[in-house]
C-alpha atoms as a PDB file:
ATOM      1  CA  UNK A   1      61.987  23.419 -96.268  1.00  0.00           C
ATOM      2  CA  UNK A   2      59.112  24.400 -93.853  1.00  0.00           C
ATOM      3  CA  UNK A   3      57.188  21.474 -92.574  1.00  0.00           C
ATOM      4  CA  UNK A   4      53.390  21.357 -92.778  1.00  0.00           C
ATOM      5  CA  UNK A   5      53.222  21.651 -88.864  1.00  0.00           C
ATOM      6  CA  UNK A   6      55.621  24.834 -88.642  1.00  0.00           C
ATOM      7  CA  UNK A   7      53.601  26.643 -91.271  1.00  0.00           C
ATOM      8  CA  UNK A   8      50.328  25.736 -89.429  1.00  0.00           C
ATOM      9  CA  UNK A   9      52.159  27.694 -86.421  1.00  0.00           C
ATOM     10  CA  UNK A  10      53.686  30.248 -88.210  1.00  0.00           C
ATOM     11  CA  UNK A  11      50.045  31.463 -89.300  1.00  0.00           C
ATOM     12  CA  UNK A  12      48.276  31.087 -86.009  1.00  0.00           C
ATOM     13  CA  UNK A  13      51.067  33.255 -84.647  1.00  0.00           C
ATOM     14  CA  UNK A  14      50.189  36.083 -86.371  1.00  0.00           C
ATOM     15  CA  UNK A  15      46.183  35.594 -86.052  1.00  0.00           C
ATOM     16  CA  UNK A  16      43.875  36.978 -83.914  1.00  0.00           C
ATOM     17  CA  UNK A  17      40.572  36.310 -82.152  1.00  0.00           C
ATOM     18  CA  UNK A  18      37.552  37.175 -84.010  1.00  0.00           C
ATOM     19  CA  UNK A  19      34.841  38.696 -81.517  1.00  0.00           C
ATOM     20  CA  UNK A  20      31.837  36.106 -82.297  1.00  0.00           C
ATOM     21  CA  UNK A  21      29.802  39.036 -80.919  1.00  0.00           C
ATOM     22  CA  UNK A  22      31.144  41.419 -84.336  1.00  0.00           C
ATOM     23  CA  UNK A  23      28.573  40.314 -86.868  1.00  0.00           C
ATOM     24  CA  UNK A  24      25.481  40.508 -84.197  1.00  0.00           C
ATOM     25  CA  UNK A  25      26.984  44.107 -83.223  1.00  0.00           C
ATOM     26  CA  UNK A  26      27.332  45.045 -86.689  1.00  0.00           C
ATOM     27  CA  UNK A  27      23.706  43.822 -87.803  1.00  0.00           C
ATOM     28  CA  UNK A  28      22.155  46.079 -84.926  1.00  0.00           C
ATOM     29  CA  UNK A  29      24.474  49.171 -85.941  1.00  0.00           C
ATOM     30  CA  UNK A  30      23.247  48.832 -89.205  1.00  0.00           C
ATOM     31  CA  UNK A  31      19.561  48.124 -88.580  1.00  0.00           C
ATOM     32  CA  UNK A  32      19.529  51.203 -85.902  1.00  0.00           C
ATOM     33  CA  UNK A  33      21.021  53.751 -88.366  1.00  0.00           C
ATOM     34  CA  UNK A  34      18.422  51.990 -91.258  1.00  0.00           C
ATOM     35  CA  UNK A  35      15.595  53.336 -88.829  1.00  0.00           C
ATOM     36  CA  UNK A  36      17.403  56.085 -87.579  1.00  0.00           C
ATOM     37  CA  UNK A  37      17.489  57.576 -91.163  1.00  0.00           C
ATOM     38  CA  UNK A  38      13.860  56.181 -92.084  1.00  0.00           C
ATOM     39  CA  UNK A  39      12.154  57.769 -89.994  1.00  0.00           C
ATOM     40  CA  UNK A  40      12.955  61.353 -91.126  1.00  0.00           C
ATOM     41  CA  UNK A  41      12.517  60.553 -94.443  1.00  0.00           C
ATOM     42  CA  UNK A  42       8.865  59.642 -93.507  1.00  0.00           C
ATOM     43  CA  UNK A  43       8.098  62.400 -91.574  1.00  0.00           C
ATOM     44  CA  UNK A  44       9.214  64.309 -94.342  1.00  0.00           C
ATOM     45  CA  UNK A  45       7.475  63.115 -97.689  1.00  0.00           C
ATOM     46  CA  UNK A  46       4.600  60.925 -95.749  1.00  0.00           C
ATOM     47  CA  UNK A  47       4.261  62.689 -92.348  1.00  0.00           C
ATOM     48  CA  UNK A  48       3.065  61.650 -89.138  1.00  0.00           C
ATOM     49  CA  UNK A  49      -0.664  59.771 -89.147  1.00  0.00           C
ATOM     50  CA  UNK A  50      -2.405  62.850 -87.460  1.00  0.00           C
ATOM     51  CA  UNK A  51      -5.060  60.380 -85.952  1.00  0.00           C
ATOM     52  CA  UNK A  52      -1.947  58.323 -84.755  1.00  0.00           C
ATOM     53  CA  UNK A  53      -3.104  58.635 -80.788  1.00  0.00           C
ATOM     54  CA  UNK A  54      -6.584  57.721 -81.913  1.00  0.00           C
ATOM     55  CA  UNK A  55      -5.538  54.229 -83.950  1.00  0.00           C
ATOM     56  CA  UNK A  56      -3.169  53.366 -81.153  1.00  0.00           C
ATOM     57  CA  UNK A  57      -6.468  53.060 -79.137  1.00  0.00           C
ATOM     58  CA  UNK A  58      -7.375  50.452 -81.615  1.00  0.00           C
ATOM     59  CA  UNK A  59      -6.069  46.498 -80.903  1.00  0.00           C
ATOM     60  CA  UNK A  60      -5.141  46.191 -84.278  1.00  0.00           C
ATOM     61  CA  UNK A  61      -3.077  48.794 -84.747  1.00  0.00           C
ATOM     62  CA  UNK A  62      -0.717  47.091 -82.149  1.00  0.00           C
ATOM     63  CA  UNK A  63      -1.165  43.809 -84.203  1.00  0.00           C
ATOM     64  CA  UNK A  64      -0.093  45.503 -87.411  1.00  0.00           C
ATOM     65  CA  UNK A  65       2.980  46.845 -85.286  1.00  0.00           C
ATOM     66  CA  UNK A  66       4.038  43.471 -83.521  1.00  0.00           C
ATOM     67  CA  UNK A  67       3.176  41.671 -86.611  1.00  0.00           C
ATOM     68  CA  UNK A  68       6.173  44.083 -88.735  1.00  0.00           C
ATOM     69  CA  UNK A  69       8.260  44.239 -85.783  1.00  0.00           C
ATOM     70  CA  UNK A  70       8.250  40.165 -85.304  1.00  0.00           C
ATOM     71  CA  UNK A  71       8.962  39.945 -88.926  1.00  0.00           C
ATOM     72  CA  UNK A  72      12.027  41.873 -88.525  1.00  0.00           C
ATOM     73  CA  UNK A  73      13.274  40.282 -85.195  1.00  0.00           C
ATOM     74  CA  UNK A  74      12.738  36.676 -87.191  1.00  0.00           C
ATOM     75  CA  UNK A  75      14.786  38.199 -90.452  1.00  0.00           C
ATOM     76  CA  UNK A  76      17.743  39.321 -87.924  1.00  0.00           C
ATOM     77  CA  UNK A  77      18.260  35.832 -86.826  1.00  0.00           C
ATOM     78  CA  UNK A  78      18.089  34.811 -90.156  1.00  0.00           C
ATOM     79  CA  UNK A  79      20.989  36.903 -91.448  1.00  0.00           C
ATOM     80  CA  UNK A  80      22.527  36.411 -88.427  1.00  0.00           C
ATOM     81  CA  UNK A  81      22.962  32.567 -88.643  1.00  0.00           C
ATOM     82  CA  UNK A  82      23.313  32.593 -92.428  1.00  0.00           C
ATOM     83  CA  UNK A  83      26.561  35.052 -91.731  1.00  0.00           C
ATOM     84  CA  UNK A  84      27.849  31.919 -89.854  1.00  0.00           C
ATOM     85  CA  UNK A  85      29.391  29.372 -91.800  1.00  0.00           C
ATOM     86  CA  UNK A  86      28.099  26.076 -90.623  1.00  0.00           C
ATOM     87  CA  UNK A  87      25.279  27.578 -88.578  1.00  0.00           C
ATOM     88  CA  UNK A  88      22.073  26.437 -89.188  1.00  0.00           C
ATOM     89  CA  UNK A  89      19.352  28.427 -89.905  1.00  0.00           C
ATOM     90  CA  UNK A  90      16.156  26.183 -89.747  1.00  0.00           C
ATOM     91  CA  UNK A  91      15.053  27.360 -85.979  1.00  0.00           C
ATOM     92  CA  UNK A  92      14.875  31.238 -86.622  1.00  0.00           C
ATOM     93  CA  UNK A  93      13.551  30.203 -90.049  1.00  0.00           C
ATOM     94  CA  UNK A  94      10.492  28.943 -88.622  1.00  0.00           C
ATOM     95  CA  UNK A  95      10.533  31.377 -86.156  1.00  0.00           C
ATOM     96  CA  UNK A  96      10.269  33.712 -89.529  1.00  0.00           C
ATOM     97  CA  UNK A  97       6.954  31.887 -90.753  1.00  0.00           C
ATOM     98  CA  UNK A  98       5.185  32.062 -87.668  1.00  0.00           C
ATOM     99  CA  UNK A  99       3.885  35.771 -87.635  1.00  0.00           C
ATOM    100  CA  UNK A 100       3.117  35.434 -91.148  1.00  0.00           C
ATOM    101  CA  UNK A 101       0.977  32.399 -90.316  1.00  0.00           C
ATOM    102  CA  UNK A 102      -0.844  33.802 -87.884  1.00  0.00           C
ATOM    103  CA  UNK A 103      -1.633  37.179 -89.666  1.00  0.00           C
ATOM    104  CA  UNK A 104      -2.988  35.357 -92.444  1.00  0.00           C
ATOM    105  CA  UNK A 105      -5.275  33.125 -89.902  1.00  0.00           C
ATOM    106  CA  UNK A 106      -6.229  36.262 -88.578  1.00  0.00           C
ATOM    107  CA  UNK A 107      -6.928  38.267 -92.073  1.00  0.00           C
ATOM    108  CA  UNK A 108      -8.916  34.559 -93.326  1.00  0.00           C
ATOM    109  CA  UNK A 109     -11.086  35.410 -89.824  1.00  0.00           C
ATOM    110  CA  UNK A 110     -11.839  38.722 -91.262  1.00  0.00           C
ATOM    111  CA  UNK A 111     -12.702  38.294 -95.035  1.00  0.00           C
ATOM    112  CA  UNK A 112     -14.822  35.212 -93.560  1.00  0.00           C
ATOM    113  CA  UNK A 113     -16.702  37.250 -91.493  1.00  0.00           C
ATOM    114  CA  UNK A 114     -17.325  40.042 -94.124  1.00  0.00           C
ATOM    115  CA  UNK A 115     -20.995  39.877 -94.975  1.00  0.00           C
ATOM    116  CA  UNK A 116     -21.028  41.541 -98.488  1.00  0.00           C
ATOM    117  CA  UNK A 117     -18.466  41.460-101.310  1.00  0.00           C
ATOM    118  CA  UNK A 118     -17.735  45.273-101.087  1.00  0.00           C
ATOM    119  CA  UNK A 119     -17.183  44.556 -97.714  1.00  0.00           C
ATOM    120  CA  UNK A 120     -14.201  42.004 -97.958  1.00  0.00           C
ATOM    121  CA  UNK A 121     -12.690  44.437-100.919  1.00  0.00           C
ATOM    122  CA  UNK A 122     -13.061  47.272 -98.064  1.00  0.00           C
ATOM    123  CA  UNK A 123     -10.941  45.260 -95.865  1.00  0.00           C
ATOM    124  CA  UNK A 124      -8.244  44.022 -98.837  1.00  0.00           C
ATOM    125  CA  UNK A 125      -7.669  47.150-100.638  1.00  0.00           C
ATOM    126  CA  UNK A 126      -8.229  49.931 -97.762  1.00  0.00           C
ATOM    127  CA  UNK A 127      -8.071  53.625 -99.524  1.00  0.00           C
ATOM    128  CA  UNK A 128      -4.154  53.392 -99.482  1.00  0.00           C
ATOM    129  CA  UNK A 129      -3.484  49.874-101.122  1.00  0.00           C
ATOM    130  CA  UNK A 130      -1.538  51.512-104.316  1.00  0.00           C
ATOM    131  CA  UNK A 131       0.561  53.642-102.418  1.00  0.00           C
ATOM    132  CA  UNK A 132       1.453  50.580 -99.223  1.00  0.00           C
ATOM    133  CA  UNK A 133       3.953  48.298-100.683  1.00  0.00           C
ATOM    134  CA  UNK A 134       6.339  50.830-102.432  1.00  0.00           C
ATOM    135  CA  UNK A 135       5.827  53.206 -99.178  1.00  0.00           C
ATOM    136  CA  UNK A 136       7.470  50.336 -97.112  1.00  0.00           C
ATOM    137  CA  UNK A 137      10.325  50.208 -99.804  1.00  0.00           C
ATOM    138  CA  UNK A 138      10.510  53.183 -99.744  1.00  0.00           C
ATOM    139  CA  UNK A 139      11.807  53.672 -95.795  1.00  0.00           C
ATOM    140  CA  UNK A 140      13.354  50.459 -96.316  1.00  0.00           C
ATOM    141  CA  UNK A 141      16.112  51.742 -98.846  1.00  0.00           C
ATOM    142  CA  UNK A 142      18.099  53.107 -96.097  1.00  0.00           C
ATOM    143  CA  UNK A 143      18.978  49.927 -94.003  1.00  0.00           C
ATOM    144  CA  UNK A 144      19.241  47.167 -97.106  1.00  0.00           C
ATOM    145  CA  UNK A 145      22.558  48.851 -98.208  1.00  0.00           C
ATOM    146  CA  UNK A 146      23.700  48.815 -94.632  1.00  0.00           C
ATOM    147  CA  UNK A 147      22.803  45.541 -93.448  1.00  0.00           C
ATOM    148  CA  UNK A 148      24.040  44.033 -96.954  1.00  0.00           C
ATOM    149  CA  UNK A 149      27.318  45.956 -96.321  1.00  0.00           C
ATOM    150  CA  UNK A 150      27.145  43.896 -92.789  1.00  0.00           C
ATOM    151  CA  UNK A 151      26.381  41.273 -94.158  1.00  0.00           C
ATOM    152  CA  UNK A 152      29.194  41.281 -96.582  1.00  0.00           C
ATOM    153  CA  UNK A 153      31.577  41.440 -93.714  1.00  0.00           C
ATOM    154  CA  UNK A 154      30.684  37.726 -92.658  1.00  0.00           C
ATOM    155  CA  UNK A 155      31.332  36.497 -95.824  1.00  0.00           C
ATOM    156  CA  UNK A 156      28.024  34.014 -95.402  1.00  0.00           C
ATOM    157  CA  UNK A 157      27.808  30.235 -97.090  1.00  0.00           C
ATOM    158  CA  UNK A 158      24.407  31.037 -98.894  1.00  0.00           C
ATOM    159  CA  UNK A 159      24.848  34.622 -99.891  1.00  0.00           C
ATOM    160  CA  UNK A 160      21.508  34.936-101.966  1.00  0.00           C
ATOM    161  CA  UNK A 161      19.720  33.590 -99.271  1.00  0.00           C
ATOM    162  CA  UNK A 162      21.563  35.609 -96.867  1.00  0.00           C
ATOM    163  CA  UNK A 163      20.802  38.989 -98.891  1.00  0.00           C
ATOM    164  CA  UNK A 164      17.202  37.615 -98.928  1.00  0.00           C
ATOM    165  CA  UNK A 165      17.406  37.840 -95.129  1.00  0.00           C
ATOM    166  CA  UNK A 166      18.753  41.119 -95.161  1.00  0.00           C
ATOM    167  CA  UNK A 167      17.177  42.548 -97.116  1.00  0.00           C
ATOM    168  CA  UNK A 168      13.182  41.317 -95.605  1.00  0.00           C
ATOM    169  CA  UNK A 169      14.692  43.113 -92.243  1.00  0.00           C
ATOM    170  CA  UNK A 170      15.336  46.282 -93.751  1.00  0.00           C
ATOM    171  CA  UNK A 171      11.349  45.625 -95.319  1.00  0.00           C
ATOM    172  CA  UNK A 172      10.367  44.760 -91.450  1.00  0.00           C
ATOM    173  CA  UNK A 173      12.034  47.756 -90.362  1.00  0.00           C
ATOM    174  CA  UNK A 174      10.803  50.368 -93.078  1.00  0.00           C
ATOM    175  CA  UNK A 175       6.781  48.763 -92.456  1.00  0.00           C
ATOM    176  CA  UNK A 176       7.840  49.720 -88.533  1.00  0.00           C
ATOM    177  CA  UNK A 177       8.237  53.095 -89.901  1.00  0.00           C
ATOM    178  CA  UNK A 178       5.452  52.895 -91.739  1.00  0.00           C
ATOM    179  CA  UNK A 179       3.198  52.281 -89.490  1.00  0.00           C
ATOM    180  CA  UNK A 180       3.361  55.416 -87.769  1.00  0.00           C
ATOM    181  CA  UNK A 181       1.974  57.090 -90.810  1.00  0.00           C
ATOM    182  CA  UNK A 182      -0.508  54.405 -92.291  1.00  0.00           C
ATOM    183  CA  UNK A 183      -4.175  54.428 -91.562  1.00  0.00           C
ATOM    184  CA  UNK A 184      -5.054  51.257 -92.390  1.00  0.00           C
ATOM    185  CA  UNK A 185      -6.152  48.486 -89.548  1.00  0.00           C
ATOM    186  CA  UNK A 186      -7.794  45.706 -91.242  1.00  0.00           C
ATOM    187  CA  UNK A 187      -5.591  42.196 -91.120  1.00  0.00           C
ATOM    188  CA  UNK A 188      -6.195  41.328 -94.703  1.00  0.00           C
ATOM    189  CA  UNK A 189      -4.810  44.798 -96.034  1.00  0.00           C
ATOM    190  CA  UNK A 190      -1.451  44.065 -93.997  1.00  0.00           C
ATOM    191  CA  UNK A 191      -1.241  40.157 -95.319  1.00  0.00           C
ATOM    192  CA  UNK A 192      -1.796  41.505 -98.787  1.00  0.00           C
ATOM    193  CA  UNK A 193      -0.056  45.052 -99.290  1.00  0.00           C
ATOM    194  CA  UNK A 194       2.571  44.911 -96.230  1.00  0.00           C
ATOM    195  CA  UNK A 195       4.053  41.385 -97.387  1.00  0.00           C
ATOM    196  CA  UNK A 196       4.159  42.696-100.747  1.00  0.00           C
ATOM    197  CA  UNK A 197       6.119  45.832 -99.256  1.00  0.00           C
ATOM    198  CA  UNK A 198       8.841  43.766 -97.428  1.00  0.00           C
ATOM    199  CA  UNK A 199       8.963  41.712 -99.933  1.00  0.00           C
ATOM    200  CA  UNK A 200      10.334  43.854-102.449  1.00  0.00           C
ATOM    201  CA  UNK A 201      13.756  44.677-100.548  1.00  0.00           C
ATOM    202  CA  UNK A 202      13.752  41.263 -99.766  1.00  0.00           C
ATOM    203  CA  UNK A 203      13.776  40.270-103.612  1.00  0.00           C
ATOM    204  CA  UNK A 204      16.562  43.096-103.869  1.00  0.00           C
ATOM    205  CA  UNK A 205      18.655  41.569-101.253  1.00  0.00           C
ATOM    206  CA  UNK A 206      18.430  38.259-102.689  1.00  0.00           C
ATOM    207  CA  UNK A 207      19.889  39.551-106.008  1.00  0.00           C
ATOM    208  CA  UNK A 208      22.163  41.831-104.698  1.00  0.00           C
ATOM    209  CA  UNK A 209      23.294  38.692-102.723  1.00  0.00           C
ATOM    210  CA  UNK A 210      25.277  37.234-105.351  1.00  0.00           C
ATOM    211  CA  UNK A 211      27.817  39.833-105.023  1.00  0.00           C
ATOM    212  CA  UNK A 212      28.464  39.234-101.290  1.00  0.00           C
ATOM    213  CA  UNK A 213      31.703  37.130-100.712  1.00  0.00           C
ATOM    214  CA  UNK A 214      31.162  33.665-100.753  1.00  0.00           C
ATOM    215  CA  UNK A 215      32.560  31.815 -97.084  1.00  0.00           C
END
């Protein structure tokens, strides 16, 4: 009969190195082609914001865009340690909380400073505040499915969690998109209507989680 140690040999024979650079590689593959096939879609049914050059003058138009972009470099690390069994995923989970923080310090700022009522619902609801959140999930829908299926292929510990992550990158990178079409500029519209947009694929992702393989 085979003896424990023989087997144990027998099977590392046959195995091979796993690239611990394959699940990063595949998480950027699928996040590129997300964009890559977001942005024609909102070209096509949204279009270009035609006073684009003129926001971009604007500070806040660059916060809106770092804020969306930071939220989707935090949610890669996410997924990217929770695709790691035994990694831990505290650091880039605080890392995750900090842009969110801050735009909400900065939106608190602004409805503080508002001097009349229809002022502050000026800065909340914008003129596009209906239309925002399923926009961003919207140019979303093309990365979750990829980054889920990369996700999938590290077979992570926590898979609701880890579709969670997943799927509030593909919301970080559809609100990139998005950005280049929306108008609006004031921080309390973002910390309202652009959470609520990434938030929907990251409710998705968390559901669709369950059917990831479990490490």
């Amino acid at each position: 009969a085979m003896k424990t140690d023989d087997l144990i040999r027998t099977l590392a024979a046959g195995a091979e190195a796993v690239d611990p650079r394959a699940p990063r590689r595949r998480l950027l593959a699928a996040a590129a082609a997300g964009v890559a096939l977001a942005v024609p879609v909102m070209i096509g049914t949204l279009g270009v914001n035609p006073h684009l050059e003129q926001a971009a003058s604007v500070s806040m138009f660059w916060i809106k865009l770092g804020f969306v972009a930071a939220v989707a470099a935090a949610a890669f690390a996410v997924a990217l340690s929770l695709g790691r069994p035994g990694a831990s995923a505290r650091r880039s989970g605080v890392a995750l909380a900090v842009p969110f923080a801050l735009l909400w310090l900065l939106a608190a700022a602004a409805m503080v400073g508002a001097s009349v009522p229809d002022e502050r619902a000026a800065l909340l609801l914008g003129s596009t505040w209906t239309a925002c959140p399923l926009n961003i999930a919207m140019l979303s829908a093309p990365a979750l499915p990829l980054l889920l299926w990369a996700m999938r292929s590290a077979a992570p510990t926590r898979p609701a969690v880890a579709g969670a992550a997943a799927g509030l990158l593909a919301g970080g990178l559809g609100a990139t998109v998005y950005t280049l079409h929306c108008p609006e500029l004031a921080a309390p519209f973002i910390g309202v209507w652009y959470v609520l947009g990434m938030a929907i694929p990251a409710a998705i992702g968390a559901v669709a989680g369950w059917f990831l393989p479990r490490w």
